[in-house]
C-alpha atoms as a PDB file:
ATOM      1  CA  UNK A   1       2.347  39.139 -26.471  1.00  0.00           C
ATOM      2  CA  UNK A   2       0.730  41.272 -23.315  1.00  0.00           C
ATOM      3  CA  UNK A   3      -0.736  44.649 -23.792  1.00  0.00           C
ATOM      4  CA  UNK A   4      -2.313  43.648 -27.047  1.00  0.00           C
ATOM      5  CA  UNK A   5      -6.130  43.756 -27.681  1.00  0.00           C
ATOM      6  CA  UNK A   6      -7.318  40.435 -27.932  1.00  0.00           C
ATOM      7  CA  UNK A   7      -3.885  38.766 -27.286  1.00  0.00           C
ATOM      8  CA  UNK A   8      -3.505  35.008 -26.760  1.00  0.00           C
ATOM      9  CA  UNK A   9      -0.687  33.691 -24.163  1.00  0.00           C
ATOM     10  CA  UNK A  10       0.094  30.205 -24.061  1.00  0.00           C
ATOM     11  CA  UNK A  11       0.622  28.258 -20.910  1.00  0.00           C
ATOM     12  CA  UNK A  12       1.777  25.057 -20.090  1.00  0.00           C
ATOM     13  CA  UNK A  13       0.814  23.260 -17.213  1.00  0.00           C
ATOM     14  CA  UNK A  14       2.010  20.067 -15.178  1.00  0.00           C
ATOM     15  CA  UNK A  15      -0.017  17.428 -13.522  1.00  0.00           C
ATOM     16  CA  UNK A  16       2.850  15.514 -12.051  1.00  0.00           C
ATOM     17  CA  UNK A  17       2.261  12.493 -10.456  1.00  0.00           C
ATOM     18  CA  UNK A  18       3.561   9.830  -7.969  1.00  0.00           C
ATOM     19  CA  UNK A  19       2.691   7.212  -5.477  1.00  0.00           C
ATOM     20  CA  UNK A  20       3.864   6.881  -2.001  1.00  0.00           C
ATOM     21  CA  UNK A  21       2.665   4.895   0.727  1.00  0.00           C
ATOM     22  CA  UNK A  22      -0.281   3.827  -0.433  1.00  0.00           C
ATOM     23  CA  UNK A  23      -1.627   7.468  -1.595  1.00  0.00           C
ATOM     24  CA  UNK A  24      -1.581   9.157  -5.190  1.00  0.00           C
ATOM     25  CA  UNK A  25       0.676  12.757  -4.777  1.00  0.00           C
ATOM     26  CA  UNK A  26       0.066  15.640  -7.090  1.00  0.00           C
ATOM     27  CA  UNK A  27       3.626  18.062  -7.331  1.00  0.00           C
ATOM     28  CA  UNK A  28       2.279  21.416  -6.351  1.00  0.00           C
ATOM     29  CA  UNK A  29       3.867  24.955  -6.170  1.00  0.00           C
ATOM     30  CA  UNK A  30       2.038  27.713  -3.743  1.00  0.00           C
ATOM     31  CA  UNK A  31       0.474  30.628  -5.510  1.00  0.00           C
ATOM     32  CA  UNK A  32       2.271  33.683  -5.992  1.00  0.00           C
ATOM     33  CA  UNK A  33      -1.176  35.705  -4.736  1.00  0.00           C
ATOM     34  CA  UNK A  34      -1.899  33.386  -2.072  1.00  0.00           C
ATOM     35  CA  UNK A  35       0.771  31.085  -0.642  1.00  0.00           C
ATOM     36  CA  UNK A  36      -1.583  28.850   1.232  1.00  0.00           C
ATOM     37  CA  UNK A  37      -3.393  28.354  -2.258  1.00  0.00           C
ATOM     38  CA  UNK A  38      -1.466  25.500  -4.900  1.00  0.00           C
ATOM     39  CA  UNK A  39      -1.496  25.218  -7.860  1.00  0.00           C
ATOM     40  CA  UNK A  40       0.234  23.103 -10.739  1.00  0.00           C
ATOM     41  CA  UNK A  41       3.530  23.886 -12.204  1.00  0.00           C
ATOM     42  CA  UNK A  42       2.967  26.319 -15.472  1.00  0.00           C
ATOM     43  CA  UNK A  43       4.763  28.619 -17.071  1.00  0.00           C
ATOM     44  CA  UNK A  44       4.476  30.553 -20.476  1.00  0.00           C
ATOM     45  CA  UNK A  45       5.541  29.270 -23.709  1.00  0.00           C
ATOM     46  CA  UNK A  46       8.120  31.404 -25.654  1.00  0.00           C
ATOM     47  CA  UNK A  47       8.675  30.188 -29.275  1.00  0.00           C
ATOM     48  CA  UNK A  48      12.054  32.151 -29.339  1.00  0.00           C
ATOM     49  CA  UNK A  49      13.670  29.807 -26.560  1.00  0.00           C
ATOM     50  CA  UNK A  50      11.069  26.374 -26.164  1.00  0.00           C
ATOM     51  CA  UNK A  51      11.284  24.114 -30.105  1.00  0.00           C
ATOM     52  CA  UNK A  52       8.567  22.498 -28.927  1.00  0.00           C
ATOM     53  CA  UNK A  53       5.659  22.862 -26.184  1.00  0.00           C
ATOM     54  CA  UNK A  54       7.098  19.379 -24.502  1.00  0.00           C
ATOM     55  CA  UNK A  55      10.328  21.000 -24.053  1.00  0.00           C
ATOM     56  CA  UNK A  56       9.133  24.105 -22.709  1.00  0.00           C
ATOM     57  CA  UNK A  57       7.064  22.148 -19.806  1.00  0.00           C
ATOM     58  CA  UNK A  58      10.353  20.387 -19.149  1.00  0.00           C
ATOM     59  CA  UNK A  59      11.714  23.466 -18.779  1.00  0.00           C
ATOM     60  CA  UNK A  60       9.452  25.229 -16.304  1.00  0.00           C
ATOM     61  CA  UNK A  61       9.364  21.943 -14.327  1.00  0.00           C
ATOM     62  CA  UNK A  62      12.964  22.079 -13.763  1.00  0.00           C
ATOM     63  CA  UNK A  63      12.763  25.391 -13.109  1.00  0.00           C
ATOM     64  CA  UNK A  64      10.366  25.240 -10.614  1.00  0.00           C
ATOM     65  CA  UNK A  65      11.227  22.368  -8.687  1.00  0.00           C
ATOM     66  CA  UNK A  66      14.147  19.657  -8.541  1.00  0.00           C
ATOM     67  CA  UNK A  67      12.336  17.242 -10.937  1.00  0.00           C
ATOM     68  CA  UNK A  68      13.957  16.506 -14.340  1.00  0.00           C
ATOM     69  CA  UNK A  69      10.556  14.798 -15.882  1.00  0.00           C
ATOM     70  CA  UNK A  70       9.991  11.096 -17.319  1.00  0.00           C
ATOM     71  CA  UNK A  71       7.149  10.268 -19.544  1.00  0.00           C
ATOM     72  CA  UNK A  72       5.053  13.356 -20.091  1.00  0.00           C
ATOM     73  CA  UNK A  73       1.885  13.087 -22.655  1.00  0.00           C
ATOM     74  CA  UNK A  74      -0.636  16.180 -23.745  1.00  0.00           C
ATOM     75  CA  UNK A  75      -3.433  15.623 -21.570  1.00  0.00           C
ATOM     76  CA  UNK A  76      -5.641  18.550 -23.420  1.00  0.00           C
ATOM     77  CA  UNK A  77      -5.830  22.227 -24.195  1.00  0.00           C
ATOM     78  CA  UNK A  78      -7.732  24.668 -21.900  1.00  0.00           C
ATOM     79  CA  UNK A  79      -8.771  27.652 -22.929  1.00  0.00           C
ATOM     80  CA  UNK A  80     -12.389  29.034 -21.193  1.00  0.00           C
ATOM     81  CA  UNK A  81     -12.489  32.566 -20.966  1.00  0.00           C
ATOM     82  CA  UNK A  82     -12.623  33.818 -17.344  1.00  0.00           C
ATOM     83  CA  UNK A  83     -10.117  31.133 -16.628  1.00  0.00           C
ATOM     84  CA  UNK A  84      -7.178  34.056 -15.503  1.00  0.00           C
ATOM     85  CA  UNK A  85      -9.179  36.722 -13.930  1.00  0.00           C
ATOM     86  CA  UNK A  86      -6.167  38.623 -13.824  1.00  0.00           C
ATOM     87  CA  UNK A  87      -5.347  38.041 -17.678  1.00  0.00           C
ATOM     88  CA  UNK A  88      -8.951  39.800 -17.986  1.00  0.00           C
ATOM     89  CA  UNK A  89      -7.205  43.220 -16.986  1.00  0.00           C
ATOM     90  CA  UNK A  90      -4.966  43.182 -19.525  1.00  0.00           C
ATOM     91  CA  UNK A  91      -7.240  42.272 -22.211  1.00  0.00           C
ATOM     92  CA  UNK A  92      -5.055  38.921 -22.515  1.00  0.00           C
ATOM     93  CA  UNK A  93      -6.935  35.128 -23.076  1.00  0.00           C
ATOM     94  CA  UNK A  94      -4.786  32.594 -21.459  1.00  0.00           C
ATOM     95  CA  UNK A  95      -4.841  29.332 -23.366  1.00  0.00           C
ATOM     96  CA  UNK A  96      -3.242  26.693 -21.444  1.00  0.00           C
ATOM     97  CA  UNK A  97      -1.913  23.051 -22.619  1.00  0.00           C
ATOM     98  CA  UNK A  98      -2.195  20.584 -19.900  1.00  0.00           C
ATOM     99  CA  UNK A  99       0.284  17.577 -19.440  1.00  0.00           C
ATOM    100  CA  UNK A 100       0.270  14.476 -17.366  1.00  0.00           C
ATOM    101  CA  UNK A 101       3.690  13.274 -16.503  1.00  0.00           C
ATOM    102  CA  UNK A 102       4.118  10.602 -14.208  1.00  0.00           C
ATOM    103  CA  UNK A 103       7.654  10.237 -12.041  1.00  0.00           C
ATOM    104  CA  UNK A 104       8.922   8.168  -8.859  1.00  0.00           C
ATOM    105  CA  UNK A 105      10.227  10.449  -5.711  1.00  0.00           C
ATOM    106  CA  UNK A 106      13.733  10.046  -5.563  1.00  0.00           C
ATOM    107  CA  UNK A 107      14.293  14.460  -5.334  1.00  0.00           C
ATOM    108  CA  UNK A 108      15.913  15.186  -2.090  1.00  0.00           C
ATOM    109  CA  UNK A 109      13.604  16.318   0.362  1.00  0.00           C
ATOM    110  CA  UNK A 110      15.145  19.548   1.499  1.00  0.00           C
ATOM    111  CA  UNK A 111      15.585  20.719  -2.557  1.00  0.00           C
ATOM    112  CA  UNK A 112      11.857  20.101  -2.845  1.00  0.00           C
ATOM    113  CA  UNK A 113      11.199  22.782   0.226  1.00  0.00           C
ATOM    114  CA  UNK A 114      13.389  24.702  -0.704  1.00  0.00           C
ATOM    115  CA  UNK A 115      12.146  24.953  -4.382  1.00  0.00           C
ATOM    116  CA  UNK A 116       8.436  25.880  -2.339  1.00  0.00           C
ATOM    117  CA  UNK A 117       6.954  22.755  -4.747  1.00  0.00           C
ATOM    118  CA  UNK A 118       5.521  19.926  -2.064  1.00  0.00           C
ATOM    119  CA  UNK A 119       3.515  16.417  -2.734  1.00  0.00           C
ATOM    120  CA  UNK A 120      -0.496  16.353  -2.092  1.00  0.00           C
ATOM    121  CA  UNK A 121      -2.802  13.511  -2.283  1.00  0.00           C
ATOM    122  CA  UNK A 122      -4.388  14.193  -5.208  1.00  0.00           C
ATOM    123  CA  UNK A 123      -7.675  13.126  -3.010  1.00  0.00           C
ATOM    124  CA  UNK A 124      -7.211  16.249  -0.742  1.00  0.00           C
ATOM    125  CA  UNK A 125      -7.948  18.012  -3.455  1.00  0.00           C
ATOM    126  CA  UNK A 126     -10.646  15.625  -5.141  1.00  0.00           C
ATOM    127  CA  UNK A 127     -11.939  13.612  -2.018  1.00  0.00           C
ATOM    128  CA  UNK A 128     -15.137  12.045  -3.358  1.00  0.00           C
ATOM    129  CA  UNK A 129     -13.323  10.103  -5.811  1.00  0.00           C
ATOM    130  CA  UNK A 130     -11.301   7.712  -2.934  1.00  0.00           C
ATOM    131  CA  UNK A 131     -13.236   4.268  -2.778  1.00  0.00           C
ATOM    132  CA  UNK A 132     -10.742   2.335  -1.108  1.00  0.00           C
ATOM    133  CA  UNK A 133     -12.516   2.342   2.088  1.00  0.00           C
ATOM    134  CA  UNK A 134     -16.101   1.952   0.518  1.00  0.00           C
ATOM    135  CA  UNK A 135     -18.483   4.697  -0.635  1.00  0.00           C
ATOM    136  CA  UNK A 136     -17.380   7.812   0.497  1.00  0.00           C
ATOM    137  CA  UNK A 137     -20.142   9.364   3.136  1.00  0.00           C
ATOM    138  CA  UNK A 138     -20.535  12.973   1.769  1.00  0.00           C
ATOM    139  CA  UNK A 139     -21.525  11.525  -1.654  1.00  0.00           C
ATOM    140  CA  UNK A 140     -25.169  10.792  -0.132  1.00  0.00           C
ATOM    141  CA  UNK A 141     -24.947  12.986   3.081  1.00  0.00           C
ATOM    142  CA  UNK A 142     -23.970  16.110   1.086  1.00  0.00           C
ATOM    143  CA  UNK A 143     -23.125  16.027  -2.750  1.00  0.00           C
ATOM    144  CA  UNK A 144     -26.482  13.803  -4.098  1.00  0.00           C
ATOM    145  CA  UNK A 145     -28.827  15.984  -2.314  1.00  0.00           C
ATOM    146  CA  UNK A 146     -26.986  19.411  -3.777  1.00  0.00           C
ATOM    147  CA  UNK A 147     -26.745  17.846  -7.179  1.00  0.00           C
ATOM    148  CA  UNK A 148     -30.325  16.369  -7.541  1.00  0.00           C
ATOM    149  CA  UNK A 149     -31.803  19.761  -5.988  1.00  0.00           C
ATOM    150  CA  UNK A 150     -29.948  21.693  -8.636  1.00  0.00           C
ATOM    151  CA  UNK A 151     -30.503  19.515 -11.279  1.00  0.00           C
ATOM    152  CA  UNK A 152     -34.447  19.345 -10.276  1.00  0.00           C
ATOM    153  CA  UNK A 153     -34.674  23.188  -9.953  1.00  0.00           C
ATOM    154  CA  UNK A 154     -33.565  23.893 -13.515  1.00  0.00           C
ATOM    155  CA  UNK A 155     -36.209  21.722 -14.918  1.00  0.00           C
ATOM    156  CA  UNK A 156     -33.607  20.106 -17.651  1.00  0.00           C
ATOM    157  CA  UNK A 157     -33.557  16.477 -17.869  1.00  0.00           C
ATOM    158  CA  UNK A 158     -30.207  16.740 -19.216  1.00  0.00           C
ATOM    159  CA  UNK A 159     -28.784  17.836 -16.186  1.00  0.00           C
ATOM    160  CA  UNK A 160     -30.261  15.200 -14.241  1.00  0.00           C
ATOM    161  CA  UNK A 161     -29.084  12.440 -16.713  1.00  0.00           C
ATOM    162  CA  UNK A 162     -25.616  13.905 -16.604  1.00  0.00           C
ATOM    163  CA  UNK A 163     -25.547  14.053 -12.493  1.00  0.00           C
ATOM    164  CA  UNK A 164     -26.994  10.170 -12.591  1.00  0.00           C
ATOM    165  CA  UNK A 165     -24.080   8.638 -14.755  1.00  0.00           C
ATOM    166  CA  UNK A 166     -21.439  10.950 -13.197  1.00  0.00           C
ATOM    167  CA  UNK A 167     -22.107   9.813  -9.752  1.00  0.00           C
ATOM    168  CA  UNK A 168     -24.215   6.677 -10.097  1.00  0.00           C
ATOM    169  CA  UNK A 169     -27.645   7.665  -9.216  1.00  0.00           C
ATOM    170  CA  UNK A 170     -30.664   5.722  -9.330  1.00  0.00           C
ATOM    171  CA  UNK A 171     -29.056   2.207  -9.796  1.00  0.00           C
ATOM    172  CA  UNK A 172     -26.180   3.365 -12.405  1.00  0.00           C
ATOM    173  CA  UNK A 173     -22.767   2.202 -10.977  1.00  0.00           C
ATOM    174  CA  UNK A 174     -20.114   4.483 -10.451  1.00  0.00           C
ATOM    175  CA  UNK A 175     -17.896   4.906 -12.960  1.00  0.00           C
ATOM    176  CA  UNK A 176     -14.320   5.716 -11.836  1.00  0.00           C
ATOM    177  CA  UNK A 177     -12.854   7.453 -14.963  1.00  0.00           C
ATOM    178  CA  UNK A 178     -15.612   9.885 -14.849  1.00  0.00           C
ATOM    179  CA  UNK A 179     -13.482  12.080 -12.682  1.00  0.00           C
ATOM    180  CA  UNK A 180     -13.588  15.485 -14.976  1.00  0.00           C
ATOM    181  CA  UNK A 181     -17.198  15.032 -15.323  1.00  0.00           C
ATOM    182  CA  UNK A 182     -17.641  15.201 -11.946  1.00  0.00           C
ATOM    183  CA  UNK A 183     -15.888  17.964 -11.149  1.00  0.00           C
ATOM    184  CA  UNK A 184     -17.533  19.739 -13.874  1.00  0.00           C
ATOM    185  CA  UNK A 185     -21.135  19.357 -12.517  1.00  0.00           C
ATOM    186  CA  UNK A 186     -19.698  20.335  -8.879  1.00  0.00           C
ATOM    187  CA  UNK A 187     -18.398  23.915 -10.295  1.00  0.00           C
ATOM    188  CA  UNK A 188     -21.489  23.936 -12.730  1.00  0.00           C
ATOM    189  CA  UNK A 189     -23.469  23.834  -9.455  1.00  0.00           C
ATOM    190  CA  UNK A 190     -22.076  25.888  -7.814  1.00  0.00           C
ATOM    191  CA  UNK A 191     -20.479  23.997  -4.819  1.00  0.00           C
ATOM    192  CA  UNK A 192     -16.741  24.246  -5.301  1.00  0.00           C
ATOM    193  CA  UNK A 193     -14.704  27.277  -3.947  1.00  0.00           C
ATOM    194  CA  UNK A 194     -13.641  28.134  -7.570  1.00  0.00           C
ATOM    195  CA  UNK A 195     -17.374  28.656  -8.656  1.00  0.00           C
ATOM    196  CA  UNK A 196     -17.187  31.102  -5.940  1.00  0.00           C
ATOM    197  CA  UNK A 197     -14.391  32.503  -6.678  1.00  0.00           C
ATOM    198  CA  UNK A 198     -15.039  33.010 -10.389  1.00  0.00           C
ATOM    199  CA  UNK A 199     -18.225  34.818  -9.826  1.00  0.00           C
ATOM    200  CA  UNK A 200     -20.371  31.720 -11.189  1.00  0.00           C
ATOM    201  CA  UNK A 201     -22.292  31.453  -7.370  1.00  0.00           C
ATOM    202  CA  UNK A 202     -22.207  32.862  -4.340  1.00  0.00           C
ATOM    203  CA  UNK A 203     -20.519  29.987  -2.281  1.00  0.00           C
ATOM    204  CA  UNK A 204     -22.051  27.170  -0.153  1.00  0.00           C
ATOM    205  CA  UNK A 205     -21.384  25.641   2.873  1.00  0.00           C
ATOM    206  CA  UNK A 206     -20.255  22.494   1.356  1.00  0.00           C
ATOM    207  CA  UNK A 207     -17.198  24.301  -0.340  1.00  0.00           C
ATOM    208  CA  UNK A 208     -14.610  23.179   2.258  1.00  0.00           C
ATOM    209  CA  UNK A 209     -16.051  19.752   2.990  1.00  0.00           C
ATOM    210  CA  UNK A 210     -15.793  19.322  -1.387  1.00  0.00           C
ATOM    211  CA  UNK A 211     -11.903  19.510  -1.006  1.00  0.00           C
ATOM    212  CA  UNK A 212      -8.726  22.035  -1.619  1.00  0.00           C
ATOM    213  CA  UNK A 213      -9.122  24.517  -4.050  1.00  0.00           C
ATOM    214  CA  UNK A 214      -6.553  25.593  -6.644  1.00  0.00           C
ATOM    215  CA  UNK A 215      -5.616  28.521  -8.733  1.00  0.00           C
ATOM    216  CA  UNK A 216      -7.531  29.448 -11.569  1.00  0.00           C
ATOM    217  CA  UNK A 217      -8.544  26.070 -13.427  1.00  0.00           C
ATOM    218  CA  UNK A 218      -6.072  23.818 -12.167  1.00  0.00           C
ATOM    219  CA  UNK A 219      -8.241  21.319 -10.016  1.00  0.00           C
ATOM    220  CA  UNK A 220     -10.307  21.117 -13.661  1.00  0.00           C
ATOM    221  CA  UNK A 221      -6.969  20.006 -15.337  1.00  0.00           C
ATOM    222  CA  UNK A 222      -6.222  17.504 -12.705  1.00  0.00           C
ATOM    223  CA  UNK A 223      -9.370  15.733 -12.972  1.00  0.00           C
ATOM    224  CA  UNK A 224      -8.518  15.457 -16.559  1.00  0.00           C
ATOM    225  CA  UNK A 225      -5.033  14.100 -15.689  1.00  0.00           C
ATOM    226  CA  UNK A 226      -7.097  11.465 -13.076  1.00  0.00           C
ATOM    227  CA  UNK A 227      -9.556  10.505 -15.606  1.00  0.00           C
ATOM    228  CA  UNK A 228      -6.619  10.361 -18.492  1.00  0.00           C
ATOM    229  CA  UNK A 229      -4.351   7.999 -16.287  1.00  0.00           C
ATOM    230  CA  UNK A 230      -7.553   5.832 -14.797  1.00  0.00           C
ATOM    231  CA  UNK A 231      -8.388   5.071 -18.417  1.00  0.00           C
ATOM    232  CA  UNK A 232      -5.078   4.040 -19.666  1.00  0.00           C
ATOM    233  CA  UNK A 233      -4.321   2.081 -16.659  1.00  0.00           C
ATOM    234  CA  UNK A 234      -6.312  -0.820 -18.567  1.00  0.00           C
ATOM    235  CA  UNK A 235      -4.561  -0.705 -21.967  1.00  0.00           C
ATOM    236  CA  UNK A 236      -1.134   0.751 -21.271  1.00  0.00           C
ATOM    237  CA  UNK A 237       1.538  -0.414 -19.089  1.00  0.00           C
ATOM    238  CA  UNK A 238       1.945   3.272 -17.440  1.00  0.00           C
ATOM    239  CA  UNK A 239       1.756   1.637 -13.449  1.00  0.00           C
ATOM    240  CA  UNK A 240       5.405   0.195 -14.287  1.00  0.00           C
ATOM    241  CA  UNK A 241       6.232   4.405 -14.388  1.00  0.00           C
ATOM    242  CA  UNK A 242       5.592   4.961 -11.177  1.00  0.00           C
ATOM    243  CA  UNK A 243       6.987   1.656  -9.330  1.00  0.00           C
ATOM    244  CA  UNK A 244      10.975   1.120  -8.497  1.00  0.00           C
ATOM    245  CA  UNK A 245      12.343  -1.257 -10.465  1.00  0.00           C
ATOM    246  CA  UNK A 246      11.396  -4.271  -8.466  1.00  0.00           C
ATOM    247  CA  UNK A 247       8.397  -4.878  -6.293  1.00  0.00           C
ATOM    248  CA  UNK A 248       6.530  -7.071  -4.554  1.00  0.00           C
ATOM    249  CA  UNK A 249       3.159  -7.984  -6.062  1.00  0.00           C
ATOM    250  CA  UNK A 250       1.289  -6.461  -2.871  1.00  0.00           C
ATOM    251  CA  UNK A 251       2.999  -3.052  -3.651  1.00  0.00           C
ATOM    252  CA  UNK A 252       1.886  -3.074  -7.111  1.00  0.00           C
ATOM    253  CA  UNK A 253      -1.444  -3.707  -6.247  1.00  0.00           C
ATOM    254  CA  UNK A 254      -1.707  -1.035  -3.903  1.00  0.00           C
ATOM    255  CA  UNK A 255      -0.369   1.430  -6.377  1.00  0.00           C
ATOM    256  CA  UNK A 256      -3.355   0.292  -8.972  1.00  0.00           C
ATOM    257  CA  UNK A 257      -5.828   0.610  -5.945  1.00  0.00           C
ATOM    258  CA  UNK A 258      -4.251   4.426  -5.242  1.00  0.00           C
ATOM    259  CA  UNK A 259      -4.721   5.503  -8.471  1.00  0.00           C
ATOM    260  CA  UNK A 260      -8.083   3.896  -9.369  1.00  0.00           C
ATOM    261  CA  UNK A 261      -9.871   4.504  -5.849  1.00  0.00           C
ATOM    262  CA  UNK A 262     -10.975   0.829  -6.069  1.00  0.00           C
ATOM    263  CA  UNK A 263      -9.993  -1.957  -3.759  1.00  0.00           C
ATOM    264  CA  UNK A 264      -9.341  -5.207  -5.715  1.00  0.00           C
ATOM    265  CA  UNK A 265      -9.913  -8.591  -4.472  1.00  0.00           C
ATOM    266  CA  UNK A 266      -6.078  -9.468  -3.709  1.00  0.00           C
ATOM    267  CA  UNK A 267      -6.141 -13.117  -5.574  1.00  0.00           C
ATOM    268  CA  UNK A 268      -8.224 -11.820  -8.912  1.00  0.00           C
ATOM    269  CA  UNK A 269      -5.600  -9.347  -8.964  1.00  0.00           C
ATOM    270  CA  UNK A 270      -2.952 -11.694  -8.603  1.00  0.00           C
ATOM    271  CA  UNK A 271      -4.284 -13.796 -11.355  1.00  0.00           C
ATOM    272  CA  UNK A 272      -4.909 -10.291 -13.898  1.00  0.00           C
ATOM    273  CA  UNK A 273      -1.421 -10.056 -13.459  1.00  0.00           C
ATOM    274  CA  UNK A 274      -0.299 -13.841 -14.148  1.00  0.00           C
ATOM    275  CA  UNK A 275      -2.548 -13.613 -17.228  1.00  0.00           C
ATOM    276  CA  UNK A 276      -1.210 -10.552 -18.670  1.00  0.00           C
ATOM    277  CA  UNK A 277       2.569 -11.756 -18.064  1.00  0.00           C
ATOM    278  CA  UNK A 278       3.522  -7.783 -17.376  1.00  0.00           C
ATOM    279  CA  UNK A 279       5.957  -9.144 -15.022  1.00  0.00           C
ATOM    280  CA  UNK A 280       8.004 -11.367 -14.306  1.00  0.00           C
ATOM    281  CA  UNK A 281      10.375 -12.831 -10.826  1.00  0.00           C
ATOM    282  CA  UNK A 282      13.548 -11.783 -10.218  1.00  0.00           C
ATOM    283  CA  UNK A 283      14.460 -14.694  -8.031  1.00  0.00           C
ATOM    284  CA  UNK A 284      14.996 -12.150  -5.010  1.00  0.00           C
ATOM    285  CA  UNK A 285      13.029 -11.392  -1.957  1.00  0.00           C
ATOM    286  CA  UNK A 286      11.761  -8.619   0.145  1.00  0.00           C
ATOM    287  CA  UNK A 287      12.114  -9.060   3.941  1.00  0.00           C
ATOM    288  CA  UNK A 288       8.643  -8.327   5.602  1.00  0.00           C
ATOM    289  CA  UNK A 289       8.395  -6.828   8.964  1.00  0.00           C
ATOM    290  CA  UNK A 290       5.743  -9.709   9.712  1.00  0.00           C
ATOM    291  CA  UNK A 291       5.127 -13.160   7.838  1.00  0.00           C
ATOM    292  CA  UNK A 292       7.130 -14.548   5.275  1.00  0.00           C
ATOM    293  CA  UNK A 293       9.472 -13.309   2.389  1.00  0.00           C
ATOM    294  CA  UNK A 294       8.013 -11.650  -0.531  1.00  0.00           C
ATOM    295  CA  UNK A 295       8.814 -12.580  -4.069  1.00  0.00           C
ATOM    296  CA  UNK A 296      10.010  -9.270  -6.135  1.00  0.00           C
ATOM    297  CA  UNK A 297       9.411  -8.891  -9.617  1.00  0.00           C
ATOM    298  CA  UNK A 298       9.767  -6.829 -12.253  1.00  0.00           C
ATOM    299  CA  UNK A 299       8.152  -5.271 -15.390  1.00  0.00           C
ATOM    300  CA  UNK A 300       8.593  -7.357 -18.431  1.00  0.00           C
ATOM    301  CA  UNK A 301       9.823  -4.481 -21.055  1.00  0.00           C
ATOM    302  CA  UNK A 302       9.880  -7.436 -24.091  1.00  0.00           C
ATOM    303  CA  UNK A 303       5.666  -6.938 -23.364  1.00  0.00           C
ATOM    304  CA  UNK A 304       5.746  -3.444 -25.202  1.00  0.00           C
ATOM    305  CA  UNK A 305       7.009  -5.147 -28.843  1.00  0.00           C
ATOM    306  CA  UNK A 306       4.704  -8.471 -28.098  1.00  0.00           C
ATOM    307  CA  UNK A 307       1.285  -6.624 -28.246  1.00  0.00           C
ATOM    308  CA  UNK A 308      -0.118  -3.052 -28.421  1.00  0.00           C
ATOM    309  CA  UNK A 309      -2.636  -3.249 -25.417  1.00  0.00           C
ATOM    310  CA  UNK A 310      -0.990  -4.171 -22.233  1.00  0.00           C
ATOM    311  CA  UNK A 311      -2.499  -2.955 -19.732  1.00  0.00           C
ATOM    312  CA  UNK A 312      -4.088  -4.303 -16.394  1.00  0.00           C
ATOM    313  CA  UNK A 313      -8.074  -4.219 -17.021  1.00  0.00           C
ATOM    314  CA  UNK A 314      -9.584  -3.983 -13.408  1.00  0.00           C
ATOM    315  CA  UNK A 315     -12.705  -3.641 -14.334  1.00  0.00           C
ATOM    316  CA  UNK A 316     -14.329  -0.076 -15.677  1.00  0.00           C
ATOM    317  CA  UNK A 317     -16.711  -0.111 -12.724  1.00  0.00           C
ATOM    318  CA  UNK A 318     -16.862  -0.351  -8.580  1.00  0.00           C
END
């Protein structure tokens, strides 16, 4: 498919996900141009040995790094010109097909280094979006002021609607599934390393403070995966995919909290739960390092064939 005028190459590429202590981890390899650099596992897809583009993503995954991949779903397809510079040269367009899978760690450590693949918080790479601990300063200290000025200076209310509802300006509340949008109007202005990088500005000072960058469009794609998994937290079961098969109720909350950037009032949570009957006790108990025993449950897979929304709504809003 290279060398061709005008040729298409398809890619697929992996937002994997996890949750350990407390934090959301994105599986990341190192770039082949610039080790210090990561970027999501991808790989080509060749009809002659992948059936299907599910398989072939399973494929490069294992591949790559010691994971053997649980649920996967299509997240969406990317394909922006510009988004290889390097696929430029050869007069190739690289159209790539993102996927979100989601997985518990249970690889062996020392496979995982040795396979050069390692766990990030997915908020080193996306660090406005973490509301656990409140509003996060450089939102008003840095990114508001950058945004408005840029919005301002092109004279297009559009622009200045579409900064307001991404990051809750003037008295709109922020809206935590509007992840990709964000990140959009960040490279769109001009304030993320890859805008730099792709020849769309010249670079700011804010570049490092605004996160890790990736390889070519990969930090786009996981936003997507963030906003994808943030949404269908509230109607899907998919939390239950990244907890061990019995928990306490304090660890699934924190795992919610991880991935949504919200904290949640611990007994409103508590009763979401009771109400949705996702789980339900195992009669066991945890030993806690302080205070008393806590119940474990577990997820309640006869939920799945009772209803077809099951999902823990925490509220679209913090």
């Amino acid at each position: 498919m290279t060398g061709a005028p005008n040729a298409v190459e398809i890619n697929l590429s992996a937002a994997i996900v996890a949750v350990a202590n407390n934090d959301p981890l994105i599986l990341t390899t190192p770039s082949a141009e610039d080790p210090e650099r990561d970027e999501l596992p991808f790989g080509a897809f060749n009809p002659l040995l992948h059936r299907t583009f599910e398989t072939g993503l399973r494929e490069w995954v294992a591949e790559q790094t010691p994971l053997r991949l649980g649920y996967v779903e299509q997240l969406y397809t990317f394909g922006d010109r510009g988004r290889h510079k390097t696929a430029e040269d050869r007069d190739l367009h690289i159209v790539s097909v993102g996927y979100l899978a989601l997985t518990r760690i249970t690889a062996d450590g020392d496979a995982l280094r040795k396979s050069g693949a390692r766990w990030r918080s997915w908020y080193s790479f996306l660090p406005w979006e973490d509301w656990r601990g409140g509003k996060p300063a450089m939102i008003d200290e840095a990114i508001r002021p950058a945004l408005r000025e840029w919005a301002g200076r092109s004279g297009l209310p559009a622009r200045l609607s579409r900064f307001r509802l991404a990051f809750g300006d003037d008295g709109i509340v922020w809206d935590e599934e509007r992840v990709l949008e964000r990140y959009e109007l960040l490279y769109e202005a001009g304030l993320v390393e890859e805008a730099a990088r792709d020849g769309r500005s010249e670079g700011t000072h804010l570049s490092r403070m605004l996160g890790l960058s990736m390889s070519f469009d990969h930090r786009r794609i996981l936003a997507t995966a963030i906003s994808r998994l943030r949404a269908k937290l509230k109607y899907r079961p998919v939390v239950f995919e990244l907890m061990a098969p019995t928990f306490t109720l304090t660890a699934l909350q924190e795992t919610v909290e991880a991935i949504s950037g919200r904290h949640l009032h611990k007994q409103n949570f508590r009763r979401l739960v009771e109400t949705t009957e996702l789980v339900e006790p195992t009669g066991e108990e945890q030993i806690q390092a302080r205070g008393r025993p806590a119940a474990l449950y577990r997820f309640r897979h006869d939920v799945l064939e009772e209803r077809s929304v099951a999902g823990l709504r925490v509220g679209g809003r913090a």
